[in-house]
Protein backbone atom coordinates (compact mmCIF):
# COMPACT_ATOMS: atom_id res chain seq x y z
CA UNK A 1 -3.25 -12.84 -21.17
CA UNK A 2 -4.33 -9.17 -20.27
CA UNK A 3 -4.45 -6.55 -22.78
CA UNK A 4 -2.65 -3.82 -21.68
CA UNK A 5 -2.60 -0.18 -23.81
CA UNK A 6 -4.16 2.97 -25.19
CA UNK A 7 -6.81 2.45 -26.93
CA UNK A 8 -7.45 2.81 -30.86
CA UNK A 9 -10.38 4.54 -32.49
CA UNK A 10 -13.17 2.65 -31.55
CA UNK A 11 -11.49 -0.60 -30.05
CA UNK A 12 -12.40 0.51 -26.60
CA UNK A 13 -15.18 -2.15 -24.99
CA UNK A 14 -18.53 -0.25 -24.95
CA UNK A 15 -19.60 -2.56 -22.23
CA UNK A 16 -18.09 -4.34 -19.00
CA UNK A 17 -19.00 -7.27 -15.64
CA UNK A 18 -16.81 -4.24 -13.68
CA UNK A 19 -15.22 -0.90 -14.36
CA UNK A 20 -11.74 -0.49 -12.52
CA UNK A 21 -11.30 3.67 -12.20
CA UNK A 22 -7.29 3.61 -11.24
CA UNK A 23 -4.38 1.46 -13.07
CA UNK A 24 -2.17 1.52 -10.06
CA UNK A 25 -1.38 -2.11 -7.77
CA UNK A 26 -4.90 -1.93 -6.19
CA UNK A 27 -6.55 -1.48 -9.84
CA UNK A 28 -4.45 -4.11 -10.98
CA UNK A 29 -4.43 -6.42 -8.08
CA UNK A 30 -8.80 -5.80 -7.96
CA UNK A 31 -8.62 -6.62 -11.92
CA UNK A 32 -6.64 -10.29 -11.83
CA UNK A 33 -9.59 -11.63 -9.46
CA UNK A 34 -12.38 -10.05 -11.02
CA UNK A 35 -11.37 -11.88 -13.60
CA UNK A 36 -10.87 -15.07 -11.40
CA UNK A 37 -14.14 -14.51 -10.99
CA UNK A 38 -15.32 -15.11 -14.49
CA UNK A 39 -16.25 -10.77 -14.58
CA UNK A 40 -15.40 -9.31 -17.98
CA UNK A 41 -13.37 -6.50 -16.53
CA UNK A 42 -11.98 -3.41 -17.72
CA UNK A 43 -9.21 -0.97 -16.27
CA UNK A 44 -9.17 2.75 -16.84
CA UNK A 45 -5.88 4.69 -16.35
CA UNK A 46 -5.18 7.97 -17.34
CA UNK A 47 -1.65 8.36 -17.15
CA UNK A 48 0.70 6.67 -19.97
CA UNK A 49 0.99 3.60 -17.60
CA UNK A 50 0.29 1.16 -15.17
CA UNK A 51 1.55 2.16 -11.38
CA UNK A 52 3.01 5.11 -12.05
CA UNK A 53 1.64 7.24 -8.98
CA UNK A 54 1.39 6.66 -5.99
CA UNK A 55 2.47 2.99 -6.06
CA UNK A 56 5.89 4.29 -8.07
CA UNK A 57 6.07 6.26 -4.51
CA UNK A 58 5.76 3.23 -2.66
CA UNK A 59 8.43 2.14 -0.06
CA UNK A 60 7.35 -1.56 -1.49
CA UNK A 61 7.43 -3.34 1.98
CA UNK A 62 5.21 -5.49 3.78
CA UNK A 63 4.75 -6.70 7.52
CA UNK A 64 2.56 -9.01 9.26
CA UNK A 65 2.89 -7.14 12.67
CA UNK A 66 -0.20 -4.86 13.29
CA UNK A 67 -1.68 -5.16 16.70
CA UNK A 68 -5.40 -5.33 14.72
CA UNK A 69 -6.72 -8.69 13.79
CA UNK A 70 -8.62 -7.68 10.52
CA UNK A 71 -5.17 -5.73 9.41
CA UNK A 72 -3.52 -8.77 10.27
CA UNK A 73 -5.28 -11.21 8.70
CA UNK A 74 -5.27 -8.82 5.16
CA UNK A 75 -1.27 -8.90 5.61
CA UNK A 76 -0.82 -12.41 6.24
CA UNK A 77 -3.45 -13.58 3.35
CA UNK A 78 -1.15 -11.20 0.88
CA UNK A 79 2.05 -12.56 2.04
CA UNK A 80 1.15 -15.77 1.29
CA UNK A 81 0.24 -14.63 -2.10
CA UNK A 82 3.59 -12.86 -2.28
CA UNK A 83 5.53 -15.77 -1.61
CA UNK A 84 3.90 -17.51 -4.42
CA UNK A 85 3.10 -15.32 -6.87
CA UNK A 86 4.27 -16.94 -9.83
CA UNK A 87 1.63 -19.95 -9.40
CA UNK A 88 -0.95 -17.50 -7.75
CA UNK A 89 -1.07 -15.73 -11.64
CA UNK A 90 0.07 -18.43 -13.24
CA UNK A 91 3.42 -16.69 -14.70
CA UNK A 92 6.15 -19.50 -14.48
CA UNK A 93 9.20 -17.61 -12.79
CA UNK A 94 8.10 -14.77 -12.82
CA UNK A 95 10.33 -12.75 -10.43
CA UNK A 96 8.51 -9.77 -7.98
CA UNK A 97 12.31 -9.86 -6.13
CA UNK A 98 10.87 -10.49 -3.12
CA UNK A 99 13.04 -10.10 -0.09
CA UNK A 100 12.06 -11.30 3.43
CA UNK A 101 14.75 -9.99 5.63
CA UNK A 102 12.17 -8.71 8.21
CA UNK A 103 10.93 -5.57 9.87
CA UNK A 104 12.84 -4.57 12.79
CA UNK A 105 11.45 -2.10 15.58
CA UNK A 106 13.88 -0.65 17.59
CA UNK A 107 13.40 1.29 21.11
CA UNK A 108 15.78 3.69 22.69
CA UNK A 109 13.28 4.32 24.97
CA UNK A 110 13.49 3.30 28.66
CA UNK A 111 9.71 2.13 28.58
CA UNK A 112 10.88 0.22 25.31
CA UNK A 113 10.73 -3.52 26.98
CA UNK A 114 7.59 -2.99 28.26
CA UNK A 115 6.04 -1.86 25.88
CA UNK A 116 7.48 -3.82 23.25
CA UNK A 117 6.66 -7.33 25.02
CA UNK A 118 3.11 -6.03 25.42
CA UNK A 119 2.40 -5.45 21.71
CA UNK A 120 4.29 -9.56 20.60
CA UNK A 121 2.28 -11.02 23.56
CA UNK A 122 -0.64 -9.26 21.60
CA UNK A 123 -0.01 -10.35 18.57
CA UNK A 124 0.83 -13.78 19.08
CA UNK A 125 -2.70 -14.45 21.18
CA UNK A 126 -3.86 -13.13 17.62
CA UNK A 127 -1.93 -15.89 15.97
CA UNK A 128 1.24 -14.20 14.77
CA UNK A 129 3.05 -16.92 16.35
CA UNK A 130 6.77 -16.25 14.86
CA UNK A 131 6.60 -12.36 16.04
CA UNK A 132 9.54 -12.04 18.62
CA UNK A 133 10.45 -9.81 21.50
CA UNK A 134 14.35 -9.28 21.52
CA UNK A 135 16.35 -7.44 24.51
CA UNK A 136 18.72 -4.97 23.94
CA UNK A 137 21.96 -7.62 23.98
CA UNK A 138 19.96 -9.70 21.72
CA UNK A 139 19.17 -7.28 19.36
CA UNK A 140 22.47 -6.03 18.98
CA UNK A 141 23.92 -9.85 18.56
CA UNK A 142 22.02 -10.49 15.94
CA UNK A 143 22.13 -7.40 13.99
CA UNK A 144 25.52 -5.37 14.91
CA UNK A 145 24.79 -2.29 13.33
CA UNK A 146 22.32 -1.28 15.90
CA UNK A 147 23.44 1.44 18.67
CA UNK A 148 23.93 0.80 22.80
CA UNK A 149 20.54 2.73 23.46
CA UNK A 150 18.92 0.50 22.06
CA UNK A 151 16.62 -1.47 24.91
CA UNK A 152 14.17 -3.55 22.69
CA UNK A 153 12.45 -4.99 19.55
CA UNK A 154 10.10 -7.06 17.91
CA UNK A 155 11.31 -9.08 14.95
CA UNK A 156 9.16 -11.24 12.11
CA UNK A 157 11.66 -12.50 9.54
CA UNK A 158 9.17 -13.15 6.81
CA UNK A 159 8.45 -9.29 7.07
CA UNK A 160 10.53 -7.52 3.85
CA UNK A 161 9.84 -5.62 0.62
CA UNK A 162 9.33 -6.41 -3.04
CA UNK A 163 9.49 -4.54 -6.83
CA UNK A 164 6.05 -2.98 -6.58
CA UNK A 165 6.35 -2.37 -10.09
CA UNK A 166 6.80 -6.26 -10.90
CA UNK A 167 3.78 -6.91 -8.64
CA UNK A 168 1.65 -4.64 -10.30
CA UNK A 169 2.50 -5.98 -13.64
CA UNK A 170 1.70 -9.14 -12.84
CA UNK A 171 -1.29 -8.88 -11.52
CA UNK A 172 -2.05 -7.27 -15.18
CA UNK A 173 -0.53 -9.88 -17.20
CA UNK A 174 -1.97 -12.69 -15.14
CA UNK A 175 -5.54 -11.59 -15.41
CA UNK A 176 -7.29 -11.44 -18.48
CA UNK A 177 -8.58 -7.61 -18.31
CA UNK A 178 -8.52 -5.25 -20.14
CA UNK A 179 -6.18 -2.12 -19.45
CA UNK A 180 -7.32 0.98 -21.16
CA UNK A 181 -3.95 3.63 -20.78
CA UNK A 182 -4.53 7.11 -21.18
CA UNK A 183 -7.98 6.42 -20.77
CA UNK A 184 -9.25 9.29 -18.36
CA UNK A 185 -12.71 8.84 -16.60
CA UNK A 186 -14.67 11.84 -15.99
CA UNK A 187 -17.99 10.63 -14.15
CA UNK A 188 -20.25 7.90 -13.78
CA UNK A 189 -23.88 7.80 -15.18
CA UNK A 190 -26.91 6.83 -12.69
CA UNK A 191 -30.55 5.33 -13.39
CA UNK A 192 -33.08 4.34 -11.16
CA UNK A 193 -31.28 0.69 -10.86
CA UNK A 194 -27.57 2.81 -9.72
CA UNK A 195 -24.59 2.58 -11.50
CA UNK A 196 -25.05 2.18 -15.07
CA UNK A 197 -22.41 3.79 -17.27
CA UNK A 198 -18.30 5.05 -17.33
CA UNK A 199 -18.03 8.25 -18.44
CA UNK A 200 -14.32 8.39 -20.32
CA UNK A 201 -12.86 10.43 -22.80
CA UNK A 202 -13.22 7.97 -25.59
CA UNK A 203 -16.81 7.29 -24.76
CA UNK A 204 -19.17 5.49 -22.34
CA UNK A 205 -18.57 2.12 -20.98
CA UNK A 206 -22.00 0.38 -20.07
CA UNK A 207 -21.75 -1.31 -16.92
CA UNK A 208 -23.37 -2.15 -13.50
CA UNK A 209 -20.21 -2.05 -12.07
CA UNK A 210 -17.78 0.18 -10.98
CA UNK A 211 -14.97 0.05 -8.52
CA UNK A 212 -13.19 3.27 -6.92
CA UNK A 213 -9.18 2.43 -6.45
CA UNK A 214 -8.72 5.96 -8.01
CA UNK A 215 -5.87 6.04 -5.05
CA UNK A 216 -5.63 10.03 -4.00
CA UNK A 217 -8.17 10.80 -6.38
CA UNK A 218 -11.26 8.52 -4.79
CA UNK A 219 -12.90 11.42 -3.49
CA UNK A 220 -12.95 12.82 -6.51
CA UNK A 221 -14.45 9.46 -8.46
CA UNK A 222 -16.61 9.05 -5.28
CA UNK A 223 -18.17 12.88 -5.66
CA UNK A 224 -18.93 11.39 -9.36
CA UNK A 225 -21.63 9.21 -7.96
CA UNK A 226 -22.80 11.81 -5.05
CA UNK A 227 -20.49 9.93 -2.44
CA UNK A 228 -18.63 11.96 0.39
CA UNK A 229 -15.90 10.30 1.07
CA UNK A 230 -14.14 10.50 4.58
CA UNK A 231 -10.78 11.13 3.26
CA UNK A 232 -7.36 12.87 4.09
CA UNK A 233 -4.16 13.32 1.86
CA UNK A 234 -0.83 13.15 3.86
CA UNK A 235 2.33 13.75 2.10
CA UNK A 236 4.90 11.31 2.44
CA UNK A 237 8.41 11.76 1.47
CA UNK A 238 11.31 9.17 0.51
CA UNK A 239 14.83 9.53 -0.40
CA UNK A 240 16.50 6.76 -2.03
CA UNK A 241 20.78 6.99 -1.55
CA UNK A 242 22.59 5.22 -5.09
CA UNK A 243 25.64 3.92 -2.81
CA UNK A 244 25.98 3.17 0.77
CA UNK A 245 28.52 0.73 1.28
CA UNK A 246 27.74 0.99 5.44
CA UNK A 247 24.21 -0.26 5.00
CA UNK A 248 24.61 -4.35 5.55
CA UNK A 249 23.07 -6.01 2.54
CA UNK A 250 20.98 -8.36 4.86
CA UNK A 251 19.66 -5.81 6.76
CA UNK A 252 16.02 -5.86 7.77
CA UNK A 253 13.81 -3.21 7.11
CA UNK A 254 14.92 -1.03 10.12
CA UNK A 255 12.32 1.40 12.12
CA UNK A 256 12.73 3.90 14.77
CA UNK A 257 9.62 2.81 16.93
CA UNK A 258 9.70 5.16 18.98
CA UNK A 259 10.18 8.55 16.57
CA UNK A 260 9.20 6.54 13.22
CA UNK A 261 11.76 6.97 10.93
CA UNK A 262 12.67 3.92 8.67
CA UNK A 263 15.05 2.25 6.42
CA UNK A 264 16.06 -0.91 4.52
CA UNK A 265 19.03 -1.70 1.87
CA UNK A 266 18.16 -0.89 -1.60
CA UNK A 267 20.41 -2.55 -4.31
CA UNK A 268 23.83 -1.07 -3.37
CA UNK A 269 22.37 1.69 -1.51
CA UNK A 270 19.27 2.35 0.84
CA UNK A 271 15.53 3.74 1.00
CA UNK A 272 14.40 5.91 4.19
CA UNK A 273 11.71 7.59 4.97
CA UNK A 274 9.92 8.85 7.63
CA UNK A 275 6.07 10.11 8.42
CA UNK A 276 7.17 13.58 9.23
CA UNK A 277 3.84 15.71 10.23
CA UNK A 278 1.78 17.45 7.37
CA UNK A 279 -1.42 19.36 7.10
CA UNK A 280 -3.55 17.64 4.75
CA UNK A 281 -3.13 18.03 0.79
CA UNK A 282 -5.56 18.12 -2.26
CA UNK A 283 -5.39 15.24 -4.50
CA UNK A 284 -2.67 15.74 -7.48
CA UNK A 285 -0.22 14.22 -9.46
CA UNK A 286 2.23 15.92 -8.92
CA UNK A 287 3.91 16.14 -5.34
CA UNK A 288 6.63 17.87 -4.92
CA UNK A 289 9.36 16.97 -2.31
CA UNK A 290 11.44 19.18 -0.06
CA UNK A 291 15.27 18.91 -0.34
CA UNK A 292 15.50 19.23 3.26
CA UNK A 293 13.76 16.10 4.22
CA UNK A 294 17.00 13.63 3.40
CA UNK A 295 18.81 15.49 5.94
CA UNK A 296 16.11 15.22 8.60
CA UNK A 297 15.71 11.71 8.37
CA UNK A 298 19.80 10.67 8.40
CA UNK A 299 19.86 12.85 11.75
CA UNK A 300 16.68 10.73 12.81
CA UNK A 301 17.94 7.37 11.53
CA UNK A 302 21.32 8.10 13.61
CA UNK A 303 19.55 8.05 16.69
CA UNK A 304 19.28 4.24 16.93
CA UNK A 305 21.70 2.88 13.84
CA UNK A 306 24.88 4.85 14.41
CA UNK A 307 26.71 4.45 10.98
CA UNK A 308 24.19 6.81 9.21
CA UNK A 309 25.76 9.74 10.75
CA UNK A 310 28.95 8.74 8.85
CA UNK A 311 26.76 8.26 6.04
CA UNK A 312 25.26 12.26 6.23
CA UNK A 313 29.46 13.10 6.42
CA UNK A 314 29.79 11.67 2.87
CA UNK A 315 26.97 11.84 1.23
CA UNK A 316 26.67 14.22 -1.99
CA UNK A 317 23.57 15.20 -3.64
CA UNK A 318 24.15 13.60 -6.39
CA UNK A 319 23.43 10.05 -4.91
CA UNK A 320 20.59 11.14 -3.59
CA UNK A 321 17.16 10.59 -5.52
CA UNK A 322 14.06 12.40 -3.39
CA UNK A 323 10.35 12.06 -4.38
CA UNK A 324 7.05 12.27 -2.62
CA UNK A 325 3.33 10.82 -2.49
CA UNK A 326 0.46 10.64 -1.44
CA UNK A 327 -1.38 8.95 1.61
CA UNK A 328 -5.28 8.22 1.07
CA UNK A 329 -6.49 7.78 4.77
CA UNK A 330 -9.84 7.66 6.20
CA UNK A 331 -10.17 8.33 9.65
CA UNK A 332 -9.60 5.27 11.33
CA UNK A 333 -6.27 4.96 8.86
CA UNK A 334 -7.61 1.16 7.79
CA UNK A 335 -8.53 0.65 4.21
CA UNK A 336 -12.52 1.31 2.44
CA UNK A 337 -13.31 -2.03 1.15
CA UNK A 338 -17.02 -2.97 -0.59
CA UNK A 339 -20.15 -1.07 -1.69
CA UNK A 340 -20.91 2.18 -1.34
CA UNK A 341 -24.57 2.43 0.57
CA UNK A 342 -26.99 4.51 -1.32
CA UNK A 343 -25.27 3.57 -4.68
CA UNK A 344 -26.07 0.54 -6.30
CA UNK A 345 -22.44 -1.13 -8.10
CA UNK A 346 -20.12 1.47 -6.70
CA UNK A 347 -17.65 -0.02 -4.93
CA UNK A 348 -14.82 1.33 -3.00
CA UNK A 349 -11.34 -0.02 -2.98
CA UNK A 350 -9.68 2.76 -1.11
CA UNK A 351 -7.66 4.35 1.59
CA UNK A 352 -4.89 2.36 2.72
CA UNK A 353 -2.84 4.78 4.35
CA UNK A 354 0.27 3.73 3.12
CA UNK A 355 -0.31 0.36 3.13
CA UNK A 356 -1.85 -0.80 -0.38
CA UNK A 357 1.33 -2.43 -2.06
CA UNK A 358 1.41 -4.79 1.29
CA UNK A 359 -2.54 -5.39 0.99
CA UNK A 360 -3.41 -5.32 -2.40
CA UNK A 361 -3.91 -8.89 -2.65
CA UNK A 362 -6.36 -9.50 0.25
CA UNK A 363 -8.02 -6.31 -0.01
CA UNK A 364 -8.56 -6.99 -3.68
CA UNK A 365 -9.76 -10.62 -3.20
CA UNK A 366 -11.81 -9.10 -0.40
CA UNK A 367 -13.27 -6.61 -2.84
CA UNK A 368 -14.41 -8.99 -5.57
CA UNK A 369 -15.72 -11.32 -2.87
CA UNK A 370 -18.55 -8.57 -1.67
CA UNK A 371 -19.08 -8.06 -5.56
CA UNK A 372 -19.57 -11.83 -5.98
CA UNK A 373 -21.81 -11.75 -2.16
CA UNK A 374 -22.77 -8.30 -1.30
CA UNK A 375 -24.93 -9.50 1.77
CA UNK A 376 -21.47 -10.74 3.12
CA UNK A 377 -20.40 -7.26 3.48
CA UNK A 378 -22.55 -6.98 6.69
CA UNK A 379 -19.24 -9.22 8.62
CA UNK A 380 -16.68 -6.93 6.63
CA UNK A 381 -14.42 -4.92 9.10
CA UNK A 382 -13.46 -2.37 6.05
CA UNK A 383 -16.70 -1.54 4.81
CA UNK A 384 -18.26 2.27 4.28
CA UNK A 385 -21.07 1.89 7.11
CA UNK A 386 -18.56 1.56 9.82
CA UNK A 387 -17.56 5.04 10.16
CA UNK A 388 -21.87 5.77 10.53
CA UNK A 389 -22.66 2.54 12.44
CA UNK A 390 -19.97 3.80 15.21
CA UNK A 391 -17.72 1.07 14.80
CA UNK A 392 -14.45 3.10 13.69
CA UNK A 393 -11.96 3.88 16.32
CA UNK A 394 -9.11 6.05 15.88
CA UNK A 395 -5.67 5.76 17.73
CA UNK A 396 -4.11 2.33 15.01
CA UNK A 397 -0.54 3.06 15.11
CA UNK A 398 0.58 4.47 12.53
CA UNK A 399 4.13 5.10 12.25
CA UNK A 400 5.75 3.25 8.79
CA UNK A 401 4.49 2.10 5.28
């Protein structure tokens, strides 16, 4: 069972298989299989707990439909692990309330069809065989709450969201780290073999090991060890509404495809967001949110789903709950997964744009893999040297978490 807490007097370990720098789902998800992996593995988190960041900003959804294979494959490996997490960390019933009532993207657009069949043909040569293309009538039969406009979808029903807090958790109890809270790392000693120390607050942790999934602070961690870090921070906003007896219960997680704003039921009410432009941000944590965004996203969520402009006619302030985070992107917007070249044990679990509650398990299995193999990383789609070996490309959609 993980040990999870701030650490007493001296009861810190002095030495470590792996140093984790970040306690949110990637730390967490990176620690349980380490430890699968026999590593003696310690977690260092600042803050007064695990996940309380950027992951607590989290929309907590997952999809399956990306028009890359290697993002594919990462989402389909995790949802597997998703739907059996209980046996995966071997916590009997343990409960991440996982809901797979799919991701539905909508098209008012009069291109819509076309374009929409293009991208399931796409992915289903890649193998996302239950991916479907619906029609305007047919989207509207089988979920009545979408507007006329509408001309087309794509559908995946095991698509949905989960309690990213629960995962998280988890993931900590079900590994046997150790979780060092309010535990701040402030650099990383070198020596002619690389990485060889954890600087923290409480003292060095001896190690020849260390793995960045410092979230929006891993260019900060990376600048630790000399490493630049091809990074961006994107605000990203969500408003959560306590009652909204028009959002259907079974609802799928609903997105404008064409504009990008996005929705889903949330207990008796709803979460929406919506990638809104921004100019890039330093890395802090605290990000504040702007009390005009819920209003900008019920006018855009109207466009397609007509019964949230009844919504913005009733809705008080009071059930709304606004808050804001950060996304980590490199330039390509696909995650940093393996070693770092020219650093010896530094490792980069990074930069998912969004998207690291919805990866964390492949990514992190991934991760401990090129620990385990680092000559595999040479076939690894995510790793550092692609964005100097020429093989990044920019233009992945990127429209929802």
């Amino acid at each position: 069972m993980a040990r999870i807490g701030v650490p007493q007097a001296n009861n810190l370990p002095r030495s470590a298989d792996v140093v984790i720098i970040g306690g949110g789902i990637i730390g967490c998800a990176t620690a349980f299989y380490a430890t699968e992996a026999g590593c003696n593995t310690v977690v260092l988190e600042r803050r007064d707990g695990l996940a309380t960041l950027t992951t607590a900003a989290s929309e907590e959804c997952f999809r399956a439909q990306f028009n890359e294979p290697e993002n594919m494959r990462l989402m389909l490996e995790s949802i597997s692990v998703f739907e059996d997490f209980a046996e995966v960390v071997r916590l009997p019933g343990y409960d991440i309330n996982l809901h797979q009532q799919g991701y539905l993207f909508l098209s008012g657009a009069e291109e819509g069809p076309v374009r929409l069949r293009k991208r399931v043909e796409h992915q289903q040569a890649l193998g996302l065989a239950d991916v479907e293309y619906l029609d305007g009538d047919e989207v509207r039969r089988r979920f009545p709450y979408v507007g006329p406009q509408v001309t087309a979808a794509t559908y995946r029903s095991r698509d949905g969201w989960l309690s990213a807090h629960e995962l998280t958790h988890g993931f900590a109890r079900g590994s046997k780290a150790y979780f060092a809270l309010r535990t701040e790392a402030s650099g990383i000693r070198l020596d002619a073999q690389g990485v060889a120390a954890v600087i923290t607050a409480r003292g060095e942790i001896s190690t020849r090991c260390v793995v960045n999934a410092a979230g929006p602070f891993a260019g900060v961690v990376g600048a630790w060890a000399g490493v630049h870090m091809p990074l961006a921070l994107l605000r990203r906003q969500k408003a959560v509404f306590g009652s909204v007896p028009q959002v259907p219960r079974t609802a799928a997680m609903t997105i404008d495809d064409d504009t990008g704003v996005y929705w889903r039921p949330e207990v008796e009410g709803a979460a929406m967001g919506w990638a809104l432009p921004e100019e890039p941000g330093e890395p802090s944590e605290y990000v504040p949110a702007d009390w005009t965004f819920p209003a900008l996203a019920l006018d855009g969520a109207a466009r397609l789903v007509p019964f949230w402009s009844q919504v913005a006619e009733t809705l008080t302030r009071d059930n709304v709950f606004l808050s804001a985070g950060w996304y980590t992107c490199a330039p390509d917007n696909k995650p940093i997964i393996g070693p770092c070249p020219g650093v010896r044990g530094f490792y980069l679990n990074a930069a998912y744009a969004g998207e690291g509650v919805m990866a964390s398990p492949g990514g992190a299995r991934l991760l401990v893999d090129l620990v385990v193999d680092p000559p595999s990383n040479r076939d690894n789609p995510f790793r550092m040297e692609r964005f100097a070996d020429g093989v990044a490309v920019s233009g992945k959609e990127k429209l929802v978490i």
